[in-house]
C-alpha atoms as a PDB file:
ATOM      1  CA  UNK A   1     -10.702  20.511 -24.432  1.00  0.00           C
ATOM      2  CA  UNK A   2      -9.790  18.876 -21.357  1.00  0.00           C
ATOM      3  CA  UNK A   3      -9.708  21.571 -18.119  1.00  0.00           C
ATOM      4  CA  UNK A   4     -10.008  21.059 -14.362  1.00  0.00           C
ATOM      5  CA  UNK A   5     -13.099  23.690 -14.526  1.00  0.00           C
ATOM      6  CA  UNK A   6     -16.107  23.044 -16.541  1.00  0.00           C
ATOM      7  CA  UNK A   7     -16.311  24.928 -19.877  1.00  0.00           C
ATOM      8  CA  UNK A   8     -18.946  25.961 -22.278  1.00  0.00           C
ATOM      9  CA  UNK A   9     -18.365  26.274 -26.073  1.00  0.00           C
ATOM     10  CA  UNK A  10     -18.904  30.128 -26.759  1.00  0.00           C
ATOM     11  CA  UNK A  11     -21.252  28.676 -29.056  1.00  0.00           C
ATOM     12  CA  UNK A  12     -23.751  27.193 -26.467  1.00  0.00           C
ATOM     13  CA  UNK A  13     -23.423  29.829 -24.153  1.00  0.00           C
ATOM     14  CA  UNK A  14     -27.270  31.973 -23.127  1.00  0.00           C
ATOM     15  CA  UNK A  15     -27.783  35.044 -21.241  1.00  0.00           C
ATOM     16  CA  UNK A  16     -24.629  37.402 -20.234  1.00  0.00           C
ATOM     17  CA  UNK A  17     -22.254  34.858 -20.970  1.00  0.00           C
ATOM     18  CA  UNK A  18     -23.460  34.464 -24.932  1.00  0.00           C
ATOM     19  CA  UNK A  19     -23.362  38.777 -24.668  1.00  0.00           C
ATOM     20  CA  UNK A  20     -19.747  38.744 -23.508  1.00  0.00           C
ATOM     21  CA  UNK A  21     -18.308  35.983 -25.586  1.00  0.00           C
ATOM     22  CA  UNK A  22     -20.215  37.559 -28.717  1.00  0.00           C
ATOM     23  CA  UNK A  23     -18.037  41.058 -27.955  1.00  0.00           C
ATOM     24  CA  UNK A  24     -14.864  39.001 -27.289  1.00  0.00           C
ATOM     25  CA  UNK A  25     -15.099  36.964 -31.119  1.00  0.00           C
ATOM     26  CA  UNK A  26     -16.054  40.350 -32.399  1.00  0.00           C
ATOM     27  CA  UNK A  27     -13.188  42.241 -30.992  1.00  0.00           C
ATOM     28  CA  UNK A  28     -10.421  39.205 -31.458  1.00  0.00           C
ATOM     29  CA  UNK A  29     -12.286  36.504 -34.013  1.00  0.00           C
ATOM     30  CA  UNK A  30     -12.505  33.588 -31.347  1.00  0.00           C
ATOM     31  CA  UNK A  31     -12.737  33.487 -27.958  1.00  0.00           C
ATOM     32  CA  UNK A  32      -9.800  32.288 -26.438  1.00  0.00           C
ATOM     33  CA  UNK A  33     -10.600  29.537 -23.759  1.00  0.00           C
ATOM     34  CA  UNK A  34      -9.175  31.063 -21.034  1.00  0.00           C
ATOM     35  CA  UNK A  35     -11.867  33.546 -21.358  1.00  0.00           C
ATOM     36  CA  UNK A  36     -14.456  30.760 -22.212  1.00  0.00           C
ATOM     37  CA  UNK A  37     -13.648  29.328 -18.654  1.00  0.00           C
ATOM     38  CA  UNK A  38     -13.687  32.120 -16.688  1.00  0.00           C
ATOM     39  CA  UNK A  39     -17.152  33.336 -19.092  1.00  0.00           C
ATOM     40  CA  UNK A  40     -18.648  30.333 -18.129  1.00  0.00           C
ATOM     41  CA  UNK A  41     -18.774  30.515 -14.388  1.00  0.00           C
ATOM     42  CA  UNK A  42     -19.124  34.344 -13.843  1.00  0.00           C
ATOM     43  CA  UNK A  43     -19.674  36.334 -17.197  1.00  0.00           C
ATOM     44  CA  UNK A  44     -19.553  39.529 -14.811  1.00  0.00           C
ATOM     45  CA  UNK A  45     -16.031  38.858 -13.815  1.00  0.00           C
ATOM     46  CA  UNK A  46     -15.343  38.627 -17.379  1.00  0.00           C
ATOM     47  CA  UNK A  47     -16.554  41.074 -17.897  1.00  0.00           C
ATOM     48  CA  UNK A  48     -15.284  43.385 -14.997  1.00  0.00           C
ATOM     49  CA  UNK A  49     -11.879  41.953 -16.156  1.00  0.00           C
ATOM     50  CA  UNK A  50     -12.328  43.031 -20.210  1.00  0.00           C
ATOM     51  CA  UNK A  51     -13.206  46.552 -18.520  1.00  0.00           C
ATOM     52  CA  UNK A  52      -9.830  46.690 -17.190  1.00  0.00           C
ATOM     53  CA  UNK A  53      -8.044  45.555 -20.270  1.00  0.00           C
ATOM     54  CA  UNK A  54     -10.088  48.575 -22.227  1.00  0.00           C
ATOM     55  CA  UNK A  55      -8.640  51.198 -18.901  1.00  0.00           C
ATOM     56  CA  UNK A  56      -5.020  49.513 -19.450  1.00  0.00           C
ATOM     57  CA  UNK A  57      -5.214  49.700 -23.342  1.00  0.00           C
ATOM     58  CA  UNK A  58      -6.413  53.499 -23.020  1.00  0.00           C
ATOM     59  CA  UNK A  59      -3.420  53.957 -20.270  1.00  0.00           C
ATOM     60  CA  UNK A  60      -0.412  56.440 -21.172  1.00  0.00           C
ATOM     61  CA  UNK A  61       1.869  53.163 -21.096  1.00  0.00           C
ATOM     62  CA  UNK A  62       3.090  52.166 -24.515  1.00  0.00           C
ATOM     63  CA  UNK A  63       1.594  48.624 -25.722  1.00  0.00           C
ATOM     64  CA  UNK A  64       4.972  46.591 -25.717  1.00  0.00           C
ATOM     65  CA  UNK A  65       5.407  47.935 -22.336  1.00  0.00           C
ATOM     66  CA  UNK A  66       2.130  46.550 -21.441  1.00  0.00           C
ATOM     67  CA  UNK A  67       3.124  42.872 -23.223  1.00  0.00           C
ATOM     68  CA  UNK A  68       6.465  43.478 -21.424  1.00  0.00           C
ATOM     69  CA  UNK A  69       4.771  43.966 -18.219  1.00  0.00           C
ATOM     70  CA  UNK A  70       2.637  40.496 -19.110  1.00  0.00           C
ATOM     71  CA  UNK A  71       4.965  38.745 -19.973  1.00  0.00           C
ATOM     72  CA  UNK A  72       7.489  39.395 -17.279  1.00  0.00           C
ATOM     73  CA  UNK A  73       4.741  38.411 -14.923  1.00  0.00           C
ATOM     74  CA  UNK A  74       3.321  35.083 -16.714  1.00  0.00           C
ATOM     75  CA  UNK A  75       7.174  34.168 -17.030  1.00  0.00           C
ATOM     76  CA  UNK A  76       7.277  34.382 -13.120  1.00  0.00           C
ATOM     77  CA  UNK A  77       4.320  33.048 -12.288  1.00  0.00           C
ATOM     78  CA  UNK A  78       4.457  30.257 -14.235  1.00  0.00           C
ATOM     79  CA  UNK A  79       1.906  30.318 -16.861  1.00  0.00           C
ATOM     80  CA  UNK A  80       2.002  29.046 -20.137  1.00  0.00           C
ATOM     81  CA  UNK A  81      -0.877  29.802 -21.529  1.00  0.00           C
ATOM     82  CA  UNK A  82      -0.186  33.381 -21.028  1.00  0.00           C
ATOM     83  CA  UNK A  83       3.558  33.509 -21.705  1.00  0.00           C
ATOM     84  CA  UNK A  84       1.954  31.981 -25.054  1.00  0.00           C
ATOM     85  CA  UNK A  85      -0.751  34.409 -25.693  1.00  0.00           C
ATOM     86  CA  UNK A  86       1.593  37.301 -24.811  1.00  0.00           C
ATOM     87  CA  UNK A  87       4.106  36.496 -27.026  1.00  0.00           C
ATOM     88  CA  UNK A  88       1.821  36.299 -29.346  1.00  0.00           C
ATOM     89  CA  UNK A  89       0.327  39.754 -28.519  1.00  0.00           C
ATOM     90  CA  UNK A  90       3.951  40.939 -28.151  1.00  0.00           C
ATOM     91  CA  UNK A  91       5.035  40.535 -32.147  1.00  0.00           C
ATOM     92  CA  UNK A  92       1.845  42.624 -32.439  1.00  0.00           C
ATOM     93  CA  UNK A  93       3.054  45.131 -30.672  1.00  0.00           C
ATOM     94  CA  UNK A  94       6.824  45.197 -32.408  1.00  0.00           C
ATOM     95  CA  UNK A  95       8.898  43.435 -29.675  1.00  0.00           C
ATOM     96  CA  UNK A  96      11.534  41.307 -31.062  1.00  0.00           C
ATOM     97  CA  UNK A  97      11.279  37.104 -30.210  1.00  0.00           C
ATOM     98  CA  UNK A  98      14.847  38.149 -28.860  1.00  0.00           C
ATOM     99  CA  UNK A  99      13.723  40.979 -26.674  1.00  0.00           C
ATOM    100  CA  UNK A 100      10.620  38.866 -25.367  1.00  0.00           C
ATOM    101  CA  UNK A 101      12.871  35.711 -24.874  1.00  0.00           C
ATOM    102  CA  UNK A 102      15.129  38.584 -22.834  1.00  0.00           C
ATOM    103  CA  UNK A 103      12.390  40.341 -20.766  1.00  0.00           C
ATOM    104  CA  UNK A 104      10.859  36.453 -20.040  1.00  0.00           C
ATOM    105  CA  UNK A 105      14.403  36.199 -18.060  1.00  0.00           C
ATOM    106  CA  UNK A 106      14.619  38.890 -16.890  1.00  0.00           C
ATOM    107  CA  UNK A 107      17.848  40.152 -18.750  1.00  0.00           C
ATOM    108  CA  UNK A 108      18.573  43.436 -20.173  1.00  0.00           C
ATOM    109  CA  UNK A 109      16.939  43.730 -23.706  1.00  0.00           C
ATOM    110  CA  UNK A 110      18.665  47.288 -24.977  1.00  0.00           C
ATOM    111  CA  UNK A 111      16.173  48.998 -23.818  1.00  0.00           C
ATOM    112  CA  UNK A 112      17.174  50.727 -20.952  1.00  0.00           C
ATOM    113  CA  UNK A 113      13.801  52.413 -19.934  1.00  0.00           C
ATOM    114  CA  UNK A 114      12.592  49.196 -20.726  1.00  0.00           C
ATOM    115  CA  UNK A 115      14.819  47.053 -18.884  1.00  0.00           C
ATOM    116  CA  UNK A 116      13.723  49.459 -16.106  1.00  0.00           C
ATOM    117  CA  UNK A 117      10.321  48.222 -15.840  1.00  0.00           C
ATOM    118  CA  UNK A 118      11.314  44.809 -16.357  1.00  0.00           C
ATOM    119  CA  UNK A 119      13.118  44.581 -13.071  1.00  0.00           C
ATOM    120  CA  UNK A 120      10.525  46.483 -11.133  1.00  0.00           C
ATOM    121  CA  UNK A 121       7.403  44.051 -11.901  1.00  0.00           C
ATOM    122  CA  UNK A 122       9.876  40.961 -11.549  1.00  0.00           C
ATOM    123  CA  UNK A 123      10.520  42.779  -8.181  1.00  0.00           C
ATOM    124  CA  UNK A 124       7.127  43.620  -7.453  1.00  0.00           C
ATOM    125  CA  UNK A 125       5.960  39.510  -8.374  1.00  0.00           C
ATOM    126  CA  UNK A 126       9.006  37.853  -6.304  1.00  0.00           C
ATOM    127  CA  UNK A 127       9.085  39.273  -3.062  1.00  0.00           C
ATOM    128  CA  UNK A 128       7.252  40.588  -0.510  1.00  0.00           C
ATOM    129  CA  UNK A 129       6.752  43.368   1.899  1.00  0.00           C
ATOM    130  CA  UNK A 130       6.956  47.112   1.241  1.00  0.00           C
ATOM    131  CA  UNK A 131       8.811  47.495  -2.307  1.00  0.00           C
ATOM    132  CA  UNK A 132      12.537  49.335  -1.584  1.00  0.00           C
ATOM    133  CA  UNK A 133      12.527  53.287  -2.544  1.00  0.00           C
ATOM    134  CA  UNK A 134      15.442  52.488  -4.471  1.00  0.00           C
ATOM    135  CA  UNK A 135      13.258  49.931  -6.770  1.00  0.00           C
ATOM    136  CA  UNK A 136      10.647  52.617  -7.810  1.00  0.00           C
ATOM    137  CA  UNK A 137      13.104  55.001  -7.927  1.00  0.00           C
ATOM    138  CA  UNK A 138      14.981  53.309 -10.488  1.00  0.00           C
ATOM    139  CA  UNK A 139      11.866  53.166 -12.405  1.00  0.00           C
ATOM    140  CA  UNK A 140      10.860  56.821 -12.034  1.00  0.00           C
ATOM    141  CA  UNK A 141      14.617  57.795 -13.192  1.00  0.00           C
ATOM    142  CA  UNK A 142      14.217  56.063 -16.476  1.00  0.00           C
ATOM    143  CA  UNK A 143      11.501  57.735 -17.629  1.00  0.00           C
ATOM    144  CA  UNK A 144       7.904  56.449 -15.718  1.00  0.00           C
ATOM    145  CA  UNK A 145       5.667  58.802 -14.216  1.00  0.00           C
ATOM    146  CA  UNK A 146       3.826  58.055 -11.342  1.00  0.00           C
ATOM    147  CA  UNK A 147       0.533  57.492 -13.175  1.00  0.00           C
ATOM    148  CA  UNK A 148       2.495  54.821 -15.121  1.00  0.00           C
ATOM    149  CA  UNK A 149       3.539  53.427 -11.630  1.00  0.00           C
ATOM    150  CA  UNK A 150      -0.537  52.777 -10.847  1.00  0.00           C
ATOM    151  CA  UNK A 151      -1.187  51.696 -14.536  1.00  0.00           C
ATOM    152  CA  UNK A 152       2.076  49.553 -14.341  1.00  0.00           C
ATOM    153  CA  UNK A 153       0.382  47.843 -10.960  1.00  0.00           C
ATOM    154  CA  UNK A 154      -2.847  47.549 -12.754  1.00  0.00           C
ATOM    155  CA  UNK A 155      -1.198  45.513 -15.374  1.00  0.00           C
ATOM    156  CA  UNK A 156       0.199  43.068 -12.718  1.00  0.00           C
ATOM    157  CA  UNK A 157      -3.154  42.665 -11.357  1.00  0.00           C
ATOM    158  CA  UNK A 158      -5.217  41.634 -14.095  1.00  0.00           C
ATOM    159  CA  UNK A 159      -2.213  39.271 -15.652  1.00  0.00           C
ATOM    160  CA  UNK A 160      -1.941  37.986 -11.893  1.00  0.00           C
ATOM    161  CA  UNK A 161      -5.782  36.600 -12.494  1.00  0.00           C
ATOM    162  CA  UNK A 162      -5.571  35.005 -15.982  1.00  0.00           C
ATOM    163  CA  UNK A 163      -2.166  33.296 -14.543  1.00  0.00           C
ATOM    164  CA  UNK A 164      -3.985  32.120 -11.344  1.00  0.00           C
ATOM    165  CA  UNK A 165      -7.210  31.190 -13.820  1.00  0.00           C
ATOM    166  CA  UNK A 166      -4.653  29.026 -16.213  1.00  0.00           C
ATOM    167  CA  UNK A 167      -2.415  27.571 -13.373  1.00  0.00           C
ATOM    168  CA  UNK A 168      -5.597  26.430 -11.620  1.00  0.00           C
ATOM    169  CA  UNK A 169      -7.505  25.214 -14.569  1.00  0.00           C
ATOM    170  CA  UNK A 170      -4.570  23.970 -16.967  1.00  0.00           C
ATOM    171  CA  UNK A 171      -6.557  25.514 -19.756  1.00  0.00           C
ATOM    172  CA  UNK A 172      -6.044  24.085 -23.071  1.00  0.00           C
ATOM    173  CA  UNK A 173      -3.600  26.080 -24.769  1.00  0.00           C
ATOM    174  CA  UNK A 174      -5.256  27.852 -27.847  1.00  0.00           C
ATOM    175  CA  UNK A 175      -2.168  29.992 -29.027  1.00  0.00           C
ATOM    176  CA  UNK A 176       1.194  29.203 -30.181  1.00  0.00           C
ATOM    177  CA  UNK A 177       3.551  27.025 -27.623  1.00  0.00           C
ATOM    178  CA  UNK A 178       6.409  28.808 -26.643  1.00  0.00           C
ATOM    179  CA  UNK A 179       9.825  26.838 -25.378  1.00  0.00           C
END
């Protein structure tokens, strides 16, 4: 694998790395090499960052919301790697490749509550300054709660760093290419 940032194989990995990749191929059968990379120079981020996934998997959000909400922000940010990974994750979850192709675009999908969130992380990832009212209250009036509004956010920001880890690194890609 050829990466701007050095990376062990999970294999040769000692100490807190070899503990944290060892839970990863447990949990998920490899060790995908975005997480090699980022294992490799600070195990404790990865692992900081696998403690959010377990508060965002254990959130009241649904799980294609939360592949919605990842892939809407990969799409946007650029990422391939984790447009790839999250499609992947995506079928898991029961989204359509038409409704992921969709919320990747940002156009409606059918699913108005849905199609709701879309818009408000593309919102939330393309501009800046104070969000308008109007934006969250468009998400609130399809069916979010306000503890799915900080969830939601929490989903942004631990896609944000695996996009910024990929887009730095061009990691190899270990999942299916999407086009």
């Amino acid at each position: 694998m050829t990466t701007r940032l050095t990376t062990i194989y999970p294999a040769d990995a000692s100490g807190q790395a070899a503990e944290v990749f060892a839970h990863i191929k447990k949990a998920m059968g490899k060790v995908p090499n975005a997480y090699a990379t980022i294992g490799t120079h600070s195990p404790a981020g990865l692992a900081a960052m696998l403690g959010v996934d377990t508060a965002i998997a254990s959130s009241s959000l649904d799980k294609a919301d939360i592949e919605a909400v990842r892939l809407a922000v990969s799409e946007a940010a650029g990422c391939d790697y984790c447009v790839a990974a999250h499609t992947m994750l995506g079928k898991m979850t029961g989204l359509s490749t038409d409704a992921m192709k969709q919320i990747r675009a940002g156009l409606p999908t059918g699913n108005a509550k849905r199609d709701a969130l879309v818009a408000f992380v593309r919102t939330i990832v393309t501009t800046r300054g104070t969000l308008p009212a109007q934006t969250l209250d468009a998400l609130l009036s399809a069916g979010y709660t306000h503890t799915n509004v900080i969830e939601i956010m929490l989903v942004v920001a631990s896609i944000t760093f695996t996009n910024v880890v990929n887009r730095v690194n061009d990691t190899t890609l270990d999942f299916p290419a999407v086009g």
